[in-house]
PDB file of N, CA and C in Angstrom:
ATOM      1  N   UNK A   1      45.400  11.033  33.956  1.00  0.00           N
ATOM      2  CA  UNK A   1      44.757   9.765  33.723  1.00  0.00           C
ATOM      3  C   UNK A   1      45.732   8.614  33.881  1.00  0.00           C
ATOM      4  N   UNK A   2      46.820   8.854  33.733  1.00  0.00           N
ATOM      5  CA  UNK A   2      48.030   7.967  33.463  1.00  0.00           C
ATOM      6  C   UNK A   2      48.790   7.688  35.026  1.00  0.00           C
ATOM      7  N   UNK A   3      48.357   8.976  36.036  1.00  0.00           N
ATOM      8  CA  UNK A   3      48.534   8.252  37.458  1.00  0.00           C
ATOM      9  C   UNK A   3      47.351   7.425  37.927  1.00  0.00           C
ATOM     10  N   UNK A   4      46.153   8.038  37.534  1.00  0.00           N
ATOM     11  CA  UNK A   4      45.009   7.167  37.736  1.00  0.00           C
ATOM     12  C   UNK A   4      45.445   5.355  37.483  1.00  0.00           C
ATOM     13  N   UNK A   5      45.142   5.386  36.401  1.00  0.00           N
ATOM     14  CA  UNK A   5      45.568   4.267  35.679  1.00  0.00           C
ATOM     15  C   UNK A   5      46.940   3.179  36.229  1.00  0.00           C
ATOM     16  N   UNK A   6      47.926   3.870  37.514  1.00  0.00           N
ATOM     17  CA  UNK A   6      48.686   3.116  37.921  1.00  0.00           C
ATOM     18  C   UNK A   6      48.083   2.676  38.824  1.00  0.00           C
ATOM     19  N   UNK A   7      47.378   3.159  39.852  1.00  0.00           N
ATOM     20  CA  UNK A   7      46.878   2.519  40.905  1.00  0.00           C
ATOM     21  C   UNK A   7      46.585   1.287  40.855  1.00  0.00           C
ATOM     22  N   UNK A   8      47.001   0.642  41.974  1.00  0.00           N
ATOM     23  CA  UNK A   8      46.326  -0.753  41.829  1.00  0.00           C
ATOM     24  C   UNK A   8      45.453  -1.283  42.182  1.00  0.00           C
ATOM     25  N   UNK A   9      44.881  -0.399  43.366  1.00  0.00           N
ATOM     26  CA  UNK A   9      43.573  -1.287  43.822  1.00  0.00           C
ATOM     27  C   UNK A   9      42.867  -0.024  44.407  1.00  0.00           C
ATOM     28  N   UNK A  10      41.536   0.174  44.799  1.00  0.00           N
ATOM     29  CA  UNK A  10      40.184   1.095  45.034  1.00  0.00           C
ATOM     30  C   UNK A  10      41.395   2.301  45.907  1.00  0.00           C
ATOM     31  N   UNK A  11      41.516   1.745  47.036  1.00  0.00           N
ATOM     32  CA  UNK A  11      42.037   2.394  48.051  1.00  0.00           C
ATOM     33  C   UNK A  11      43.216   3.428  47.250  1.00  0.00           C
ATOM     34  N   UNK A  12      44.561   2.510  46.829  1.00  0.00           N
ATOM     35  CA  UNK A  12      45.238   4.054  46.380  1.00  0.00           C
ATOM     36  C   UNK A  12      44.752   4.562  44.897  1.00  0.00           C
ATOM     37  N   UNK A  13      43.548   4.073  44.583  1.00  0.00           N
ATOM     38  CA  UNK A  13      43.150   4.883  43.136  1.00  0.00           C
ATOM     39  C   UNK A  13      42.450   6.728  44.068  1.00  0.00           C
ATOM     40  N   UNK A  14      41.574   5.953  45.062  1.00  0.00           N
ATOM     41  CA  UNK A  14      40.771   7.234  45.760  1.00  0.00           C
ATOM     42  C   UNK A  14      42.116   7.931  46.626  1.00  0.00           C
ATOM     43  N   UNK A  15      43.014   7.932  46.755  1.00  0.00           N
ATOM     44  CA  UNK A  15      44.355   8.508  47.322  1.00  0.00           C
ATOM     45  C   UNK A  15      45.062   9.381  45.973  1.00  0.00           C
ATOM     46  N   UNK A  16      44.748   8.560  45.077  1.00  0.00           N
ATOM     47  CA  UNK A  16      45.406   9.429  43.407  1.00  0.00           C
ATOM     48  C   UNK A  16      44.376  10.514  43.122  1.00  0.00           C
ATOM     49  N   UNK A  17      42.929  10.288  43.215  1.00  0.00           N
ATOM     50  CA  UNK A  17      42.180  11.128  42.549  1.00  0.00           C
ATOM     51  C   UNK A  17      42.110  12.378  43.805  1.00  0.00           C
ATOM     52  N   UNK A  18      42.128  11.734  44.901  1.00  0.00           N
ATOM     53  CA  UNK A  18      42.031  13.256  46.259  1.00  0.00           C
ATOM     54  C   UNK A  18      43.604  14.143  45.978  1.00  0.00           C
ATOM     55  N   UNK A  19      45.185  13.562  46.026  1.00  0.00           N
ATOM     56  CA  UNK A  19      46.084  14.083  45.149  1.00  0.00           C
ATOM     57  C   UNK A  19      45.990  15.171  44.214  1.00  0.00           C
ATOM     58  N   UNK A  20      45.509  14.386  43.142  1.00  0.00           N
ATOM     59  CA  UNK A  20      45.480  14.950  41.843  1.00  0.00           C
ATOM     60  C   UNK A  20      44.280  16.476  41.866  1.00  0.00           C
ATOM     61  N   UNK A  21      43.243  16.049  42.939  1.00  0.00           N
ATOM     62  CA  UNK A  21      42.225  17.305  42.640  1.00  0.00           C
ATOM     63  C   UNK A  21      42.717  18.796  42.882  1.00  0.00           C
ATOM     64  N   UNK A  22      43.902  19.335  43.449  1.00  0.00           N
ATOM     65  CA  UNK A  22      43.854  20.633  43.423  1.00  0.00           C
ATOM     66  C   UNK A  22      44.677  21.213  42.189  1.00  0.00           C
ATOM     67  N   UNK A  23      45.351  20.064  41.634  1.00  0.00           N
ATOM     68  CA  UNK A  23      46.028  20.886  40.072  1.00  0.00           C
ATOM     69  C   UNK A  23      45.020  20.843  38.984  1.00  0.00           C
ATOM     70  N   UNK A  24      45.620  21.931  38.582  1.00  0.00           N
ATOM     71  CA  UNK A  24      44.278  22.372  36.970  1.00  0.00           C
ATOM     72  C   UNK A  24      44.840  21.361  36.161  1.00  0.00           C
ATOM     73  N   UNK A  25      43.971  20.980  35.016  1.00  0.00           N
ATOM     74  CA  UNK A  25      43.994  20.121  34.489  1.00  0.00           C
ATOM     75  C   UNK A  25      44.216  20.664  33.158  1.00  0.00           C
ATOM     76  N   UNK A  26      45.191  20.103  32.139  1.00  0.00           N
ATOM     77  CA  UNK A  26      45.567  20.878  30.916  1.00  0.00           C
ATOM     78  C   UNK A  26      45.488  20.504  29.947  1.00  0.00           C
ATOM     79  N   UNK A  27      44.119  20.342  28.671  1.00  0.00           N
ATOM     80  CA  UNK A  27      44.252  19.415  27.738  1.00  0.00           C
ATOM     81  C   UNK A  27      44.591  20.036  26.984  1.00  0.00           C
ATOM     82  N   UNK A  28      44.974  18.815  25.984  1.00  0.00           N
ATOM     83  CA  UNK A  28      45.927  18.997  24.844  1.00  0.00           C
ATOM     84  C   UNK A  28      45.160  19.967  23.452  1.00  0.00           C
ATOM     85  N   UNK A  29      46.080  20.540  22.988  1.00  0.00           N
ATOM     86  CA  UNK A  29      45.410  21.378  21.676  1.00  0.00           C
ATOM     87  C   UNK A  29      45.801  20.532  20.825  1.00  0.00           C
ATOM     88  N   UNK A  30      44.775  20.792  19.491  1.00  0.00           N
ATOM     89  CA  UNK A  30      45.126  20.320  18.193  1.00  0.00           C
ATOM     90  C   UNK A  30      46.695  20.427  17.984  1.00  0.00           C
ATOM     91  N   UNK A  31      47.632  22.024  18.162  1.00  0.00           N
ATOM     92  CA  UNK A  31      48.953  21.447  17.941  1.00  0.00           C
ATOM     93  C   UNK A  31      49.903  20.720  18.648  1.00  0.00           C
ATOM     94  N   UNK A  32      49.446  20.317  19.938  1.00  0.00           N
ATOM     95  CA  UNK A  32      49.754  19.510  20.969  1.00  0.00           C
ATOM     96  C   UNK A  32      49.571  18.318  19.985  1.00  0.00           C
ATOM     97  N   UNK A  33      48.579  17.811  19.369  1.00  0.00           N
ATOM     98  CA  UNK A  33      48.579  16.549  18.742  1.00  0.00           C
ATOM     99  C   UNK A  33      49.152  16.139  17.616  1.00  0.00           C
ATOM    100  N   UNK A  34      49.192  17.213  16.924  1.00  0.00           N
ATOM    101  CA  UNK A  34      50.322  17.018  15.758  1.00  0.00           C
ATOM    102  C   UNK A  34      51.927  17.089  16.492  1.00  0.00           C
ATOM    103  N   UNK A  35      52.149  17.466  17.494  1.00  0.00           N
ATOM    104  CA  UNK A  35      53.474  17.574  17.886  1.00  0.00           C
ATOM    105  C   UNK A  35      54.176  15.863  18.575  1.00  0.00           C
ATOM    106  N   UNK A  36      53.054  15.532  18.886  1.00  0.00           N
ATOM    107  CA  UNK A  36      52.923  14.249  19.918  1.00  0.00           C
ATOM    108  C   UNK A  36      52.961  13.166  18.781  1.00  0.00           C
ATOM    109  N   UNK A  37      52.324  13.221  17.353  1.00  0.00           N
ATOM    110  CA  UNK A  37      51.831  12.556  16.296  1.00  0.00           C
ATOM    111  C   UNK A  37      53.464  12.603  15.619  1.00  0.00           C
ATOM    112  N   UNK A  38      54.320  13.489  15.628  1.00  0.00           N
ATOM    113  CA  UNK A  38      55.631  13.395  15.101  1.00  0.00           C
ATOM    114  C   UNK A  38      56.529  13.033  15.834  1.00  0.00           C
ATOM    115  N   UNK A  39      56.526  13.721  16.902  1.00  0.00           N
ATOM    116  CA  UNK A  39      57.477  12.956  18.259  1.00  0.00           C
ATOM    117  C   UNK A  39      57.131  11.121  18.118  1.00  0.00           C
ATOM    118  N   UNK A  40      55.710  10.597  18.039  1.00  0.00           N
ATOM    119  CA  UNK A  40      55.758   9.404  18.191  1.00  0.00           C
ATOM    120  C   UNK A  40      56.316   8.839  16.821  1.00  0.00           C
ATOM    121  N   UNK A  41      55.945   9.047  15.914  1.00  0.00           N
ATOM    122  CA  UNK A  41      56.610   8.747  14.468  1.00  0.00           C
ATOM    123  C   UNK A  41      58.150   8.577  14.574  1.00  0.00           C
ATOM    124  N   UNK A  42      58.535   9.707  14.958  1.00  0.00           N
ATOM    125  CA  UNK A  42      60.286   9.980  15.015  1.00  0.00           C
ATOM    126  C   UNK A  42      60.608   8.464  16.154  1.00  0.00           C
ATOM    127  N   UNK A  43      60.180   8.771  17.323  1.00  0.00           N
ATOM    128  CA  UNK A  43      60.718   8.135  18.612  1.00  0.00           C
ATOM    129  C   UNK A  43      60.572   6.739  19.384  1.00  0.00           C
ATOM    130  N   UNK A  44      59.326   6.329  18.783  1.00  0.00           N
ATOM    131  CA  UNK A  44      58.783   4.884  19.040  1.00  0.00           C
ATOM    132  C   UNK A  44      59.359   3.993  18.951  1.00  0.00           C
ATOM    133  N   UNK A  45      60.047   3.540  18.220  1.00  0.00           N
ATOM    134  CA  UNK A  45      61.138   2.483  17.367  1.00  0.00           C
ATOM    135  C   UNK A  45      62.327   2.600  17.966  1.00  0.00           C
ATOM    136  N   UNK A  46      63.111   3.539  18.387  1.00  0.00           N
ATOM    137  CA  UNK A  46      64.260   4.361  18.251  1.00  0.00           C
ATOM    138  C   UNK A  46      64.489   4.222  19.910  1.00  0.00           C
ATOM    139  N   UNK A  47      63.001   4.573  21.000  1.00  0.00           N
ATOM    140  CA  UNK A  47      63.485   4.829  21.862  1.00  0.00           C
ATOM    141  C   UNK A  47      62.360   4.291  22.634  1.00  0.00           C
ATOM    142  N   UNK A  48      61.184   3.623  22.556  1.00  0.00           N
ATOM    143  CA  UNK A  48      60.386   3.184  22.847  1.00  0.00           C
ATOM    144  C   UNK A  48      58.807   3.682  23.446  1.00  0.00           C
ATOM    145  N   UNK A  49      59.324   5.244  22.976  1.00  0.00           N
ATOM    146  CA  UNK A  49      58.206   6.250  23.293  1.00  0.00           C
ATOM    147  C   UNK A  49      57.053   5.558  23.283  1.00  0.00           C
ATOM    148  N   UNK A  50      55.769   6.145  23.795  1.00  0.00           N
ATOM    149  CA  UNK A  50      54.680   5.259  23.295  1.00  0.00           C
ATOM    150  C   UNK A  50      53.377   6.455  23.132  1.00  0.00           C
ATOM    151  N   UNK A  51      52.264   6.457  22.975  1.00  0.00           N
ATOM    152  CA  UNK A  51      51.080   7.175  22.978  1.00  0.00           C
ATOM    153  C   UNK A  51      50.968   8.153  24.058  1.00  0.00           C
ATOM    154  N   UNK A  52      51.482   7.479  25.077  1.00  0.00           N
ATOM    155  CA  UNK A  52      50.747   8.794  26.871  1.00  0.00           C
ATOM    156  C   UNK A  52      51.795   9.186  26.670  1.00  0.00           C
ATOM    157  N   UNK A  53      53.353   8.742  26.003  1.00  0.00           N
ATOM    158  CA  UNK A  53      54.131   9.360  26.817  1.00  0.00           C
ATOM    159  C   UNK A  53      54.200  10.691  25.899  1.00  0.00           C
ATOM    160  N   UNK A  54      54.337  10.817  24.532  1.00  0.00           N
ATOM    161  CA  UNK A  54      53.972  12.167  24.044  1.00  0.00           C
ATOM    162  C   UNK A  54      53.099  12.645  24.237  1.00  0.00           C
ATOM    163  N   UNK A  55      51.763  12.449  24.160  1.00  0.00           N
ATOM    164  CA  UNK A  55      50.964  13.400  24.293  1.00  0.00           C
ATOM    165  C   UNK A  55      51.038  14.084  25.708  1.00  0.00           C
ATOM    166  N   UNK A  56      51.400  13.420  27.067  1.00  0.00           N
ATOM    167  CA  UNK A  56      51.985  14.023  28.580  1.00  0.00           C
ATOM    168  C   UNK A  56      53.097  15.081  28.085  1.00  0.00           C
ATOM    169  N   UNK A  57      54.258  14.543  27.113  1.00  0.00           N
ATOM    170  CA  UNK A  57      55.424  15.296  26.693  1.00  0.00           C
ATOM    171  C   UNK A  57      54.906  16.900  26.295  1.00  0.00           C
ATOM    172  N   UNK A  58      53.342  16.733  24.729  1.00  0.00           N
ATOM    173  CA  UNK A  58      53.397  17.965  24.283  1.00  0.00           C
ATOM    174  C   UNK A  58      53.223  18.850  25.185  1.00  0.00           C
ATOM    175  N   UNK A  59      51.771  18.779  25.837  1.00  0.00           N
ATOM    176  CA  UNK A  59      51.634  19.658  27.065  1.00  0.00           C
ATOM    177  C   UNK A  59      52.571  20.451  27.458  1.00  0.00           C
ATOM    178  N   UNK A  60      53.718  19.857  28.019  1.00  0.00           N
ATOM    179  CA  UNK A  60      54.367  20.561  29.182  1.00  0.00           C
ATOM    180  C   UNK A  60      55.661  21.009  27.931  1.00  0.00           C
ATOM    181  N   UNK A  61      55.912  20.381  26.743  1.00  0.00           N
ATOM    182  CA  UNK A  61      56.597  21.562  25.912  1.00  0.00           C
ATOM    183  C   UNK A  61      55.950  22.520  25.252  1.00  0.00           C
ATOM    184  N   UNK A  62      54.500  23.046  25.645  1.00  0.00           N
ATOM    185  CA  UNK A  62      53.862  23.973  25.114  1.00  0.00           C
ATOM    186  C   UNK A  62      53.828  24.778  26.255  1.00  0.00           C
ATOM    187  N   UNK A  63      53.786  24.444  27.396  1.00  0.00           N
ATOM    188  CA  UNK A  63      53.913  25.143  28.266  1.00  0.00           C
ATOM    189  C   UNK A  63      55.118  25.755  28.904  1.00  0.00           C
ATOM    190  N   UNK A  64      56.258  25.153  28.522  1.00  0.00           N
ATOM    191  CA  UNK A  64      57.355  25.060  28.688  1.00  0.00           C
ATOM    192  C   UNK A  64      57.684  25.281  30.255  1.00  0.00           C
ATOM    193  N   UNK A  65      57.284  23.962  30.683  1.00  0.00           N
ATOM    194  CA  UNK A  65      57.348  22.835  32.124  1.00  0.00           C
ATOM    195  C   UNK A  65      57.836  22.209  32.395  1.00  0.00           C
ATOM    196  N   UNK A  66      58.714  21.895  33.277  1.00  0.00           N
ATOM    197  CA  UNK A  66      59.539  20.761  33.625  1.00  0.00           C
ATOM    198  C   UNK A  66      58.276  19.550  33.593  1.00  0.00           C
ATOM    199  N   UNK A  67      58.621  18.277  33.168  1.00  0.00           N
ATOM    200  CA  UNK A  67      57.702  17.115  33.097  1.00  0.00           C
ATOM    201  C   UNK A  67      58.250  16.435  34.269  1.00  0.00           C
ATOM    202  N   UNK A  68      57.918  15.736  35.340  1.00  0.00           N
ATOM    203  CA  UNK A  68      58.757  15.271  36.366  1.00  0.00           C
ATOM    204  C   UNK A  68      58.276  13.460  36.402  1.00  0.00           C
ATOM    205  N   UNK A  69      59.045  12.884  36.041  1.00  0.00           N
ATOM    206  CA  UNK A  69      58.734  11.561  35.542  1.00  0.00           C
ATOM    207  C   UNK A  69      59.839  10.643  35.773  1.00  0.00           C
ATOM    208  N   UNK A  70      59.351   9.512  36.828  1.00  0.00           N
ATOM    209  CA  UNK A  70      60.900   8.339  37.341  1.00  0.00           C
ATOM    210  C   UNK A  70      61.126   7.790  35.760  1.00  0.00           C
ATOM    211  N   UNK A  71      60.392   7.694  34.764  1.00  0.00           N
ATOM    212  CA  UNK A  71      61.001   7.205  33.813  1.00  0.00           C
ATOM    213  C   UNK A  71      61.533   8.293  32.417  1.00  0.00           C
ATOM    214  N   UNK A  72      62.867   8.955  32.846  1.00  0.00           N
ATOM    215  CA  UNK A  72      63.313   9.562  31.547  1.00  0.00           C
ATOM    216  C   UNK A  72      63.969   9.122  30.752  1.00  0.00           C
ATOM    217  N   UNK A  73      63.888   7.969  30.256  1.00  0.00           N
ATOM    218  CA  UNK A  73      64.220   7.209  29.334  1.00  0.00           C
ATOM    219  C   UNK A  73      63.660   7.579  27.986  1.00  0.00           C
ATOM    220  N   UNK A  74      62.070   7.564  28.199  1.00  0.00           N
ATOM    221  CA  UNK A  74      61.167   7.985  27.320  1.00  0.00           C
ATOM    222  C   UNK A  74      60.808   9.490  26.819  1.00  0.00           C
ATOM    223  N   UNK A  75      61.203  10.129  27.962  1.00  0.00           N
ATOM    224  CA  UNK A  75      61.308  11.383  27.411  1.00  0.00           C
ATOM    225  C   UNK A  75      62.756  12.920  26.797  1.00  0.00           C
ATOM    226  N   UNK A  76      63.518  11.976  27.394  1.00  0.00           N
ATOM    227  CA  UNK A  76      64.827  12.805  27.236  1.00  0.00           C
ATOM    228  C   UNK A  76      64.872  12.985  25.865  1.00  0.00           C
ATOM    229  N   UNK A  77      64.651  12.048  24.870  1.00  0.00           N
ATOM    230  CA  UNK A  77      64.688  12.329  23.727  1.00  0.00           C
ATOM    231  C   UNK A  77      63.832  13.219  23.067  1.00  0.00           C
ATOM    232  N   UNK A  78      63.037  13.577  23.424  1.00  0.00           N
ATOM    233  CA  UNK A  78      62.053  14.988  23.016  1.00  0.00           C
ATOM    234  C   UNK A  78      62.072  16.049  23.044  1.00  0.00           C
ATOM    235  N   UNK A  79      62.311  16.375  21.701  1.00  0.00           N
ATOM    236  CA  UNK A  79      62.420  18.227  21.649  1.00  0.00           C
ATOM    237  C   UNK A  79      61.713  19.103  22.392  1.00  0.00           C
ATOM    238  N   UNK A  80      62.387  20.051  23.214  1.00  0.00           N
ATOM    239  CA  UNK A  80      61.429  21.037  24.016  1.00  0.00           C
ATOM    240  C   UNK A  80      60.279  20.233  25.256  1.00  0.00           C
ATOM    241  N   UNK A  81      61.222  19.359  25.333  1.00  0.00           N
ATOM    242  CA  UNK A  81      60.945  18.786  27.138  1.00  0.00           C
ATOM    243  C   UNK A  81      62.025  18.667  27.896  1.00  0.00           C
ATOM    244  N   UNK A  82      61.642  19.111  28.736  1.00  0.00           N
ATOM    245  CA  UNK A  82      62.388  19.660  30.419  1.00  0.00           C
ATOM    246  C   UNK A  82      62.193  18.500  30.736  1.00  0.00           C
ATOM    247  N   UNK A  83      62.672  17.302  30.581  1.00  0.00           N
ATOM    248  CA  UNK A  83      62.236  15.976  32.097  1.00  0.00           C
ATOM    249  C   UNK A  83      63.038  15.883  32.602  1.00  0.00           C
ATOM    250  N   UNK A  84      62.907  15.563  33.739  1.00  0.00           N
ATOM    251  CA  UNK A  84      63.382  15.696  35.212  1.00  0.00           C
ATOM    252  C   UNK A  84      62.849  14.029  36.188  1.00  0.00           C
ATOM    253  N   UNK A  85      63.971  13.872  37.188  1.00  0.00           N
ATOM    254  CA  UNK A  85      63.237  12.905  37.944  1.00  0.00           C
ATOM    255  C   UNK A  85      62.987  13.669  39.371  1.00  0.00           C
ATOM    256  N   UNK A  86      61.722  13.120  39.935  1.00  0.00           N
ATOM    257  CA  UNK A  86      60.726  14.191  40.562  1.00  0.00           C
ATOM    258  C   UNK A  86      61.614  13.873  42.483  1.00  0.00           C
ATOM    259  N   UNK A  87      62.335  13.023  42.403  1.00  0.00           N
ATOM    260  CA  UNK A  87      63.281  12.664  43.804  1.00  0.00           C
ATOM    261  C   UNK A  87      63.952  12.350  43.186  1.00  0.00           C
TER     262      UNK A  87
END
């Protein structure tokens, strides 16, 4: 939702959503949300974490996934995330 959401105009939104359609899609569990709910508590202030960026974070430390994201600023600080920059 959060590449969705960058697009800027019709054209590369329908370029994000044709992209995005062959990966499975992975929602979050209840302990995904308590994990994301402490990560943001701990990290917000501290490091400027925000709402997408944990709950994107729990996921892929439940899955234990590299997260591939140009901004690891926000996530390096999170327990049991792999982030990575994706080039």
């Amino acid at each position: 939702m959060e590449t969705v959401e960058g697009a800027t105009n019709r054209v590369k939104r329908a370029q994000t959503i044709r992209f995005l359609r062959p990966f499975r899609l992975e929602h979050p569990t209840e302990d995904d949300n308590r994990w994301a709910m402490r990560q943001l508590a701990r990290f917000h202030l501290s490091h400027g974490v925000q709402l997408q960026d944990v709950m994107i974070a729990s996921v892929a430390a439940r899955l234990a996934i590299p997260l591939y994201t140009t901004n690891l600023k926000h996530f390096l600080a999170l327990p049991s995330v792999d982030a990575r920059k994706p080039y």
